[in-house]
C-alpha atoms as a PDB file:
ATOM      1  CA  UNK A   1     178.162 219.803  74.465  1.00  0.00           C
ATOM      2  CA  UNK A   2     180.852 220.278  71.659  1.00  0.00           C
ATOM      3  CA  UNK A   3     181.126 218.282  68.407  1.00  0.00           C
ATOM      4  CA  UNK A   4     184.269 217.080  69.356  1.00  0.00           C
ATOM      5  CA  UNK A   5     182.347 215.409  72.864  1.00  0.00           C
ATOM      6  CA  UNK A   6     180.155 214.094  70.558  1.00  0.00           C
ATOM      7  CA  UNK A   7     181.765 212.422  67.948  1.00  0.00           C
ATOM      8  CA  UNK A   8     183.913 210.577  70.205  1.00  0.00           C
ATOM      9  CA  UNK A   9     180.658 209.637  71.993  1.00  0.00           C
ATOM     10  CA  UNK A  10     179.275 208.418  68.937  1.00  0.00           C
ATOM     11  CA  UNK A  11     183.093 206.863  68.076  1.00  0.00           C
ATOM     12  CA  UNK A  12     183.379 204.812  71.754  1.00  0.00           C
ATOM     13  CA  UNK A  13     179.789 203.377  70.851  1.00  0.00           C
ATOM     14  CA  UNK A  14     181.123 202.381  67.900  1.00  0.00           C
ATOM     15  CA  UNK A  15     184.355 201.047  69.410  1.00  0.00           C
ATOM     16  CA  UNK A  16     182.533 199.321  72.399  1.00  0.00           C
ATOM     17  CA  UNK A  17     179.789 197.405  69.359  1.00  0.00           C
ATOM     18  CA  UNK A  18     182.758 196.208  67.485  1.00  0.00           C
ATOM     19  CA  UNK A  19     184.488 194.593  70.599  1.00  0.00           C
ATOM     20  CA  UNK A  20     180.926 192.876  71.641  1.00  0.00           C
ATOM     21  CA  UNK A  21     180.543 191.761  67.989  1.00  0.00           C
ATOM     22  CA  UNK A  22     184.449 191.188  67.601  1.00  0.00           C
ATOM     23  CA  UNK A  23     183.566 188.300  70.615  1.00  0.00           C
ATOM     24  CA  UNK A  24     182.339 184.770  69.532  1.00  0.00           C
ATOM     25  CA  UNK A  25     179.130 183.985  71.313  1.00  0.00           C
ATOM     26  CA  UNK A  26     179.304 181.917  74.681  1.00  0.00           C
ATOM     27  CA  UNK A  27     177.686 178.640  72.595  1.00  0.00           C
ATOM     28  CA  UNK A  28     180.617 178.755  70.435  1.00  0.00           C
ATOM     29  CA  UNK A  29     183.579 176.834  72.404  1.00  0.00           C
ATOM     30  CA  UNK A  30     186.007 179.808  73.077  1.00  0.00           C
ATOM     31  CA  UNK A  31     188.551 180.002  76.005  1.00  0.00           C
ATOM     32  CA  UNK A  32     186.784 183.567  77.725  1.00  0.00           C
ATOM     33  CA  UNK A  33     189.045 185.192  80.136  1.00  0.00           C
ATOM     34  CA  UNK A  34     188.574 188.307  82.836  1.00  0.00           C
ATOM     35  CA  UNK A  35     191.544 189.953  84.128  1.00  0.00           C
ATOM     36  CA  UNK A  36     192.875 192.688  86.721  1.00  0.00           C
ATOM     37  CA  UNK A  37     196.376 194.563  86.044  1.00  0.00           C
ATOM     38  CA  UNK A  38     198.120 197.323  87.548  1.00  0.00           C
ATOM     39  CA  UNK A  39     201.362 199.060  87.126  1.00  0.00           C
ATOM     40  CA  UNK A  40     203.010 202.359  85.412  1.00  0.00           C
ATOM     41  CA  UNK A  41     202.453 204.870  83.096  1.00  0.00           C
ATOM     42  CA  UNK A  42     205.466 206.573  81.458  1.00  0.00           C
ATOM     43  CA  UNK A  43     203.996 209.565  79.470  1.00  0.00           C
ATOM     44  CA  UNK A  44     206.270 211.447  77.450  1.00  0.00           C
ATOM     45  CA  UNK A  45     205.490 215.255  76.687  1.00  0.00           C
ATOM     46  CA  UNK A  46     202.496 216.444  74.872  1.00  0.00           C
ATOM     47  CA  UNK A  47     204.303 217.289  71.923  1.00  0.00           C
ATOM     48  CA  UNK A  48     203.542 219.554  69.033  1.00  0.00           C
ATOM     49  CA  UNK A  49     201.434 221.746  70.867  1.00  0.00           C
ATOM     50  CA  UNK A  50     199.424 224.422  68.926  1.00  0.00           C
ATOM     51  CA  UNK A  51     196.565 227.118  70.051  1.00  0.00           C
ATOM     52  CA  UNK A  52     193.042 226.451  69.250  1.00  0.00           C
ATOM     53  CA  UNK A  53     189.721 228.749  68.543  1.00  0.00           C
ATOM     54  CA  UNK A  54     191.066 232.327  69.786  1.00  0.00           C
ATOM     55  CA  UNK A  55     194.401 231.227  69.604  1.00  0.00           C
ATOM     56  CA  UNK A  56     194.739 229.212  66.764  1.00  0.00           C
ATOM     57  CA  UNK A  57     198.308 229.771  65.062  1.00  0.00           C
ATOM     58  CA  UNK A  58     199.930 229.958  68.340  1.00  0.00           C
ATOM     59  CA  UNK A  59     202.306 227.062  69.058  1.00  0.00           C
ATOM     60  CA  UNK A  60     203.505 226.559  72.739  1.00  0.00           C
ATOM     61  CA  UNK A  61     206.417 224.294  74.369  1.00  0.00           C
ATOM     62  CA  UNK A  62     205.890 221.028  74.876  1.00  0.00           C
ATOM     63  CA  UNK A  63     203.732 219.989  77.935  1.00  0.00           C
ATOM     64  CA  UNK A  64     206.183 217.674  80.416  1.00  0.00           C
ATOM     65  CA  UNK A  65     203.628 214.910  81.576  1.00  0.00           C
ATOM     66  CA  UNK A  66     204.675 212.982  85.429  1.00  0.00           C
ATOM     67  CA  UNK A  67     204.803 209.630  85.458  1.00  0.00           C
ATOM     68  CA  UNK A  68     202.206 207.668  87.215  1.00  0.00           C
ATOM     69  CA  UNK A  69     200.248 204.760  88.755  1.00  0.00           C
ATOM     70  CA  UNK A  70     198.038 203.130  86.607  1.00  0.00           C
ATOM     71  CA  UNK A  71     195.317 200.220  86.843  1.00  0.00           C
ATOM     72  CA  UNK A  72     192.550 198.478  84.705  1.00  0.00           C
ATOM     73  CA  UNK A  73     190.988 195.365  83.877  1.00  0.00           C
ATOM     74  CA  UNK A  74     190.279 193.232  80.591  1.00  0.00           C
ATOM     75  CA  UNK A  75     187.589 190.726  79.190  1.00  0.00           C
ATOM     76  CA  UNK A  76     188.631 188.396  76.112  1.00  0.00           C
ATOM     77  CA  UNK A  77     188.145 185.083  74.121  1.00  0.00           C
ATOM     78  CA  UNK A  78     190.320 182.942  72.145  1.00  0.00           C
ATOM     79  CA  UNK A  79     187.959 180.752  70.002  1.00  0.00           C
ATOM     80  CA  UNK A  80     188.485 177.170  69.834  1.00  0.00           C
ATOM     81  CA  UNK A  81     191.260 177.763  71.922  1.00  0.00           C
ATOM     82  CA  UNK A  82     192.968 178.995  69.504  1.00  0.00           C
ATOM     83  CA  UNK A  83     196.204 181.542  68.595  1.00  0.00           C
ATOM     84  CA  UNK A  84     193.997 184.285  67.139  1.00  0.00           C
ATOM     85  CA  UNK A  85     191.825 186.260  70.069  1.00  0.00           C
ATOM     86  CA  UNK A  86     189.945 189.150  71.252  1.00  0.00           C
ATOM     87  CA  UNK A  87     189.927 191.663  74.267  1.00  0.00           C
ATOM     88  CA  UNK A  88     188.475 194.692  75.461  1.00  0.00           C
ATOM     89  CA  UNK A  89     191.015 195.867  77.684  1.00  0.00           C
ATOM     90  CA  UNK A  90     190.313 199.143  80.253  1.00  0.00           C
ATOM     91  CA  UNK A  91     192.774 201.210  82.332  1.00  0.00           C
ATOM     92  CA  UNK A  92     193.440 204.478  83.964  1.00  0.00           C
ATOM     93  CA  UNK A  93     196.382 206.838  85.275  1.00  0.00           C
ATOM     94  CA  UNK A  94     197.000 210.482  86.457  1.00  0.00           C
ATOM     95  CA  UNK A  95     200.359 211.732  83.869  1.00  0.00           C
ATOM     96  CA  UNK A  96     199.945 215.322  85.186  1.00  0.00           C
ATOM     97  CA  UNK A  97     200.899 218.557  83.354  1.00  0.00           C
ATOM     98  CA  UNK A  98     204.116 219.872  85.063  1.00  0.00           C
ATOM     99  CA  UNK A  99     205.198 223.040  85.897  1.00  0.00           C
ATOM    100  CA  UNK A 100     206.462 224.878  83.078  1.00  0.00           C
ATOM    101  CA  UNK A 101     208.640 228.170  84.406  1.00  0.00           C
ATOM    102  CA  UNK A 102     206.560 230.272  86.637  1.00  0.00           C
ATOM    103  CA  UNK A 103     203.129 228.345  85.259  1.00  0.00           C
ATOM    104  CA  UNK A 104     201.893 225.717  87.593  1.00  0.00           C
ATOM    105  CA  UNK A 105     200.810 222.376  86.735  1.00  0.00           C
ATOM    106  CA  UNK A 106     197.686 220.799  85.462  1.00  0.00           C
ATOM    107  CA  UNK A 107     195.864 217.743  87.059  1.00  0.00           C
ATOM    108  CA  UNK A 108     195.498 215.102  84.015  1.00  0.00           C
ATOM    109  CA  UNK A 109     193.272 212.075  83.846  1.00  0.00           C
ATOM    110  CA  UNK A 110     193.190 209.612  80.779  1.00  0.00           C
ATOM    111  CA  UNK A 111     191.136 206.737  80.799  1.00  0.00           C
ATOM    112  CA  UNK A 112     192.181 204.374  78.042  1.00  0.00           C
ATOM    113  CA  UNK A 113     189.582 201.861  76.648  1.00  0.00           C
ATOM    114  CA  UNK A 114     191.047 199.421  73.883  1.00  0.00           C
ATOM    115  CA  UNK A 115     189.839 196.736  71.542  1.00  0.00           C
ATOM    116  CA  UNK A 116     193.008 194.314  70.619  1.00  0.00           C
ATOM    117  CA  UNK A 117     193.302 191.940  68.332  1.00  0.00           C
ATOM    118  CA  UNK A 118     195.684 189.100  70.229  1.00  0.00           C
ATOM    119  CA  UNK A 119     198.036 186.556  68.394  1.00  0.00           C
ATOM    120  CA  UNK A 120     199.160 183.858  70.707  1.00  0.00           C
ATOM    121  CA  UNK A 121     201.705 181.205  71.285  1.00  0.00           C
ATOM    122  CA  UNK A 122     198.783 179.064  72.653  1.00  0.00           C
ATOM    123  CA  UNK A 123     201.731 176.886  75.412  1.00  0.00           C
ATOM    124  CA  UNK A 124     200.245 175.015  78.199  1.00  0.00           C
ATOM    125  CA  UNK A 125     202.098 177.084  80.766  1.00  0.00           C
ATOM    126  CA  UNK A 126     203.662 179.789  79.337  1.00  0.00           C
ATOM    127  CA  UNK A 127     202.141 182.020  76.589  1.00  0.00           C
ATOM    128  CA  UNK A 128     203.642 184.697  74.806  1.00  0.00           C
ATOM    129  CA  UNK A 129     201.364 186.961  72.759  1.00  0.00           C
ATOM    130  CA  UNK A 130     201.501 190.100  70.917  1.00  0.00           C
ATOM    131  CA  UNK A 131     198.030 192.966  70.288  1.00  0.00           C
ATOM    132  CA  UNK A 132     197.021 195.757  68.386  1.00  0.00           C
ATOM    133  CA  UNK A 133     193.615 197.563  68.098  1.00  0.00           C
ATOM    134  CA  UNK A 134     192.232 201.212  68.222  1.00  0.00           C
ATOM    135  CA  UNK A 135     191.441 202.940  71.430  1.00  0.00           C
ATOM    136  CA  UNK A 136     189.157 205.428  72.457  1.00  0.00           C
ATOM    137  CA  UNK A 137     191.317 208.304  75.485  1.00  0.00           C
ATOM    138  CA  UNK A 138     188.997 209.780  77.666  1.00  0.00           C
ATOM    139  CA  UNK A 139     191.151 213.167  79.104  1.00  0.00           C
ATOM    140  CA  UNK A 140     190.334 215.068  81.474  1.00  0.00           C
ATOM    141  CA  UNK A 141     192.034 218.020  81.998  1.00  0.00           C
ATOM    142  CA  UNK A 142     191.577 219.946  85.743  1.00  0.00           C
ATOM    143  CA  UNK A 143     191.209 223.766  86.799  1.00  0.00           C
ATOM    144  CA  UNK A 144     194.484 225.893  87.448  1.00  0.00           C
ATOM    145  CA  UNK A 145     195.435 229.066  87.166  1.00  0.00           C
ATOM    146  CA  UNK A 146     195.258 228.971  83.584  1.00  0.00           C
ATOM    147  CA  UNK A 147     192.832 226.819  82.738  1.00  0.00           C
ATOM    148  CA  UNK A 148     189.084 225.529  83.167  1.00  0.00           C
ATOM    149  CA  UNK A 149     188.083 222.084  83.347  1.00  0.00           C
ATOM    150  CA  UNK A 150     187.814 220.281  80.410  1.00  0.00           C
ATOM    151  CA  UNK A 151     187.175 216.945  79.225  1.00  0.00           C
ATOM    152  CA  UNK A 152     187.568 215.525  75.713  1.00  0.00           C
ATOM    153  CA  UNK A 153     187.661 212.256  73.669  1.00  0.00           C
ATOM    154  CA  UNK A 154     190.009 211.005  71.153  1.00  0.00           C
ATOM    155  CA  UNK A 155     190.406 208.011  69.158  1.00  0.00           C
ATOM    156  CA  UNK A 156     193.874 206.398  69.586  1.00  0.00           C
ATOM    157  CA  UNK A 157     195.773 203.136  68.727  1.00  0.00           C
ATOM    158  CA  UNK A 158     197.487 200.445  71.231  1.00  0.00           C
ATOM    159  CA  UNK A 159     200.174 198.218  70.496  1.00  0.00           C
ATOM    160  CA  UNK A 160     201.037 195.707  73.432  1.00  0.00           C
ATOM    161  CA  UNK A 161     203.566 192.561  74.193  1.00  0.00           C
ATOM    162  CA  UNK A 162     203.227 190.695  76.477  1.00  0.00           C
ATOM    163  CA  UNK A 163     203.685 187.064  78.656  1.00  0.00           C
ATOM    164  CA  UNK A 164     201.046 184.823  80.535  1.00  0.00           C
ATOM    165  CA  UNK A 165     202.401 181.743  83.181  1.00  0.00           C
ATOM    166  CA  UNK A 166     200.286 179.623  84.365  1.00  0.00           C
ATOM    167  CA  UNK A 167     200.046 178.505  87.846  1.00  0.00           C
ATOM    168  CA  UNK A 168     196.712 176.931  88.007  1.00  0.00           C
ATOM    169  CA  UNK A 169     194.623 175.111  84.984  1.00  0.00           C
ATOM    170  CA  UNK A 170     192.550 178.138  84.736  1.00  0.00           C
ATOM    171  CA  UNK A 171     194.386 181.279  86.702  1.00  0.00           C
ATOM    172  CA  UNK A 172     197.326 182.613  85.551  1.00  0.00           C
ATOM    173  CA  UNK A 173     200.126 185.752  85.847  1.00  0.00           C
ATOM    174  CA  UNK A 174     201.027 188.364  82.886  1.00  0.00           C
ATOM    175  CA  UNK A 175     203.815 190.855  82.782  1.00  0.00           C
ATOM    176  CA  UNK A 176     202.140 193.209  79.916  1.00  0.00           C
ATOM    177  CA  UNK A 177     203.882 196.429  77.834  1.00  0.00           C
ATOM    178  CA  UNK A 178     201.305 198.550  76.006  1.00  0.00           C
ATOM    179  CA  UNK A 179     202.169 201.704  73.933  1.00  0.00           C
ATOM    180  CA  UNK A 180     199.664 204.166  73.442  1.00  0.00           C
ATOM    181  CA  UNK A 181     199.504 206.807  70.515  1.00  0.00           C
ATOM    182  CA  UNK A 182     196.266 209.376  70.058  1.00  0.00           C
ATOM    183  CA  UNK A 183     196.353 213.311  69.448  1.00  0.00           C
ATOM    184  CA  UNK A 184     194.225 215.577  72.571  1.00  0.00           C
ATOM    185  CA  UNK A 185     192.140 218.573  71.764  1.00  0.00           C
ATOM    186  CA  UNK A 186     191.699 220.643  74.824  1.00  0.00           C
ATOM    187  CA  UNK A 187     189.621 222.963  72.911  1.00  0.00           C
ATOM    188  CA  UNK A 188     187.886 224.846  75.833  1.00  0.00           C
ATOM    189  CA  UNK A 189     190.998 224.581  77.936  1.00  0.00           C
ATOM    190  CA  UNK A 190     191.082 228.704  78.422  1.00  0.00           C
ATOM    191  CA  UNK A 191     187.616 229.295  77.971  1.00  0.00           C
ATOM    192  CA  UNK A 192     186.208 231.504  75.528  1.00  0.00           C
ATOM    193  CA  UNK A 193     189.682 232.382  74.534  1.00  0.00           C
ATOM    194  CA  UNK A 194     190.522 229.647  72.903  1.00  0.00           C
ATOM    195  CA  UNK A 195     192.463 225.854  73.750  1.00  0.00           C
ATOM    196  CA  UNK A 196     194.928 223.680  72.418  1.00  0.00           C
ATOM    197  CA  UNK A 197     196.064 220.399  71.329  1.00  0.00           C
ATOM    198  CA  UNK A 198     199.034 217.947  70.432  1.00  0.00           C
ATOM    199  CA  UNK A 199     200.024 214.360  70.530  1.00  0.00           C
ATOM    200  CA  UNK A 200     200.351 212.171  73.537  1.00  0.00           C
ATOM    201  CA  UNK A 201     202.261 209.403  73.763  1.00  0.00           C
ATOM    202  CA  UNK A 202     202.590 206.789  76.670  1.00  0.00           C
ATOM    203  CA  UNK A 203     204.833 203.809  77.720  1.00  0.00           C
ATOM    204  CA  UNK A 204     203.131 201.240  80.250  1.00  0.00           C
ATOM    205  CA  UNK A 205     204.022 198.609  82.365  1.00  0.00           C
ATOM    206  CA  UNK A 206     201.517 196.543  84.238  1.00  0.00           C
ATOM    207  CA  UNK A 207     201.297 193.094  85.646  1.00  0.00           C
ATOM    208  CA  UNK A 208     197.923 190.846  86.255  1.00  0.00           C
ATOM    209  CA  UNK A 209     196.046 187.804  87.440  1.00  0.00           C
ATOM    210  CA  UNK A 210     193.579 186.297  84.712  1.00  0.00           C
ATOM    211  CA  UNK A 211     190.828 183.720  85.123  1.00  0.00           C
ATOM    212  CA  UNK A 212     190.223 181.665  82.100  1.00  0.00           C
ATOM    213  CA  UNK A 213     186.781 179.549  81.472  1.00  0.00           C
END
């Protein structure tokens, strides 16, 4: 297992405590929330791409990603009601490596698993809100041509904006836009010859249903 695996093992343990301990404990009156969301990924390129190991040095074009499905869910708490409030939000999608000249494509996974820090218009029907937090990206990279199977861990940042109607007391609809940010280091991507890495960068779009208790 590399050092890389296992600092970001060791950095979404880390992640995971602060968003249990970010939560205010079910005695405390909090408005708790669970949620389901799915939409679309717009990934732009893999940018600033540069050899690693063997082939550090090397710099490469940038990697075209394809857009893609994505999906997720969320857990959160606004205590005392409140504006200020806390989520652990999880989703996935496939933005794929395209073909680059002769060189076929890459299957990509990315798992992205967020704490946010939520500010609220706390309205009775309609709520507006706005999030930040870091992110741990889980990447996994498939087998090609030119490639092995890979899988690493990085440690990114999420901004979101968002809006939650009401159409029950306790179930309501979101329309959410997150932006993700966080650097990937494919480091065994070509074996014992070496990898690569560079910065990824993703637009999403996703809509929900939440139950709030």
């Amino acid at each position: 297992m590399s050092t890389q695996v296992r600092a970001g093992r060791r950095s979404l343990t880390g992640l995971l405590l602060f968003a249990v301990l970010s939560f205010p404990h079910p005695a405390v009156f909090a408005e708790w929330y669970v949620a389901g969301q799915a939409g679309y990924s717009f990934a732009d390129s893999i940018r600033n791409v540069t050899g690693t190991g063997g082939l550090s040095g090397f710099d490469a074009p940038d990697f075209d990603l394809k857009n893609s499905l994505a999906y997720g869910g969320k857990v959160g708490s606004f205590p005392f009601h409140g504006s200020l409030g806390f989520e652990l939000d999880v989703f996935h999608s496939t933005p794929h490596v395209k073909n680059l000249d002769e060189i076929p494509g890459i299957h990509l996974a990315v798992t992205n698993i967020g704490a946010n820090i939520l500010l609220r218009y706390p309205g009775v029907t309609f709520q507006p809100y706005v999030g930040f937090g870091p992110a741990i990206l889980i990447a996994r990279l498939g087998s090609s041509d030119t490639t092995q199977q890979d899988t690493q861990l990085s440690v990114g940042v999420n901004a979101l904006v968002g809006l939650r109607a009401f159409v029950m007391p306790k179930v309501a609809l979101f329309s959410e836009y997150k932006y993700t940010s966080a650097k990937f280091g494919f480091d065994d991507a070509f074996g014992s010859v070496g990898g690569f890495d560079g910065n990824y960068r993703a637009h999403q779009l996703f809509v929900g249903l939440s139950y709030h208790f």
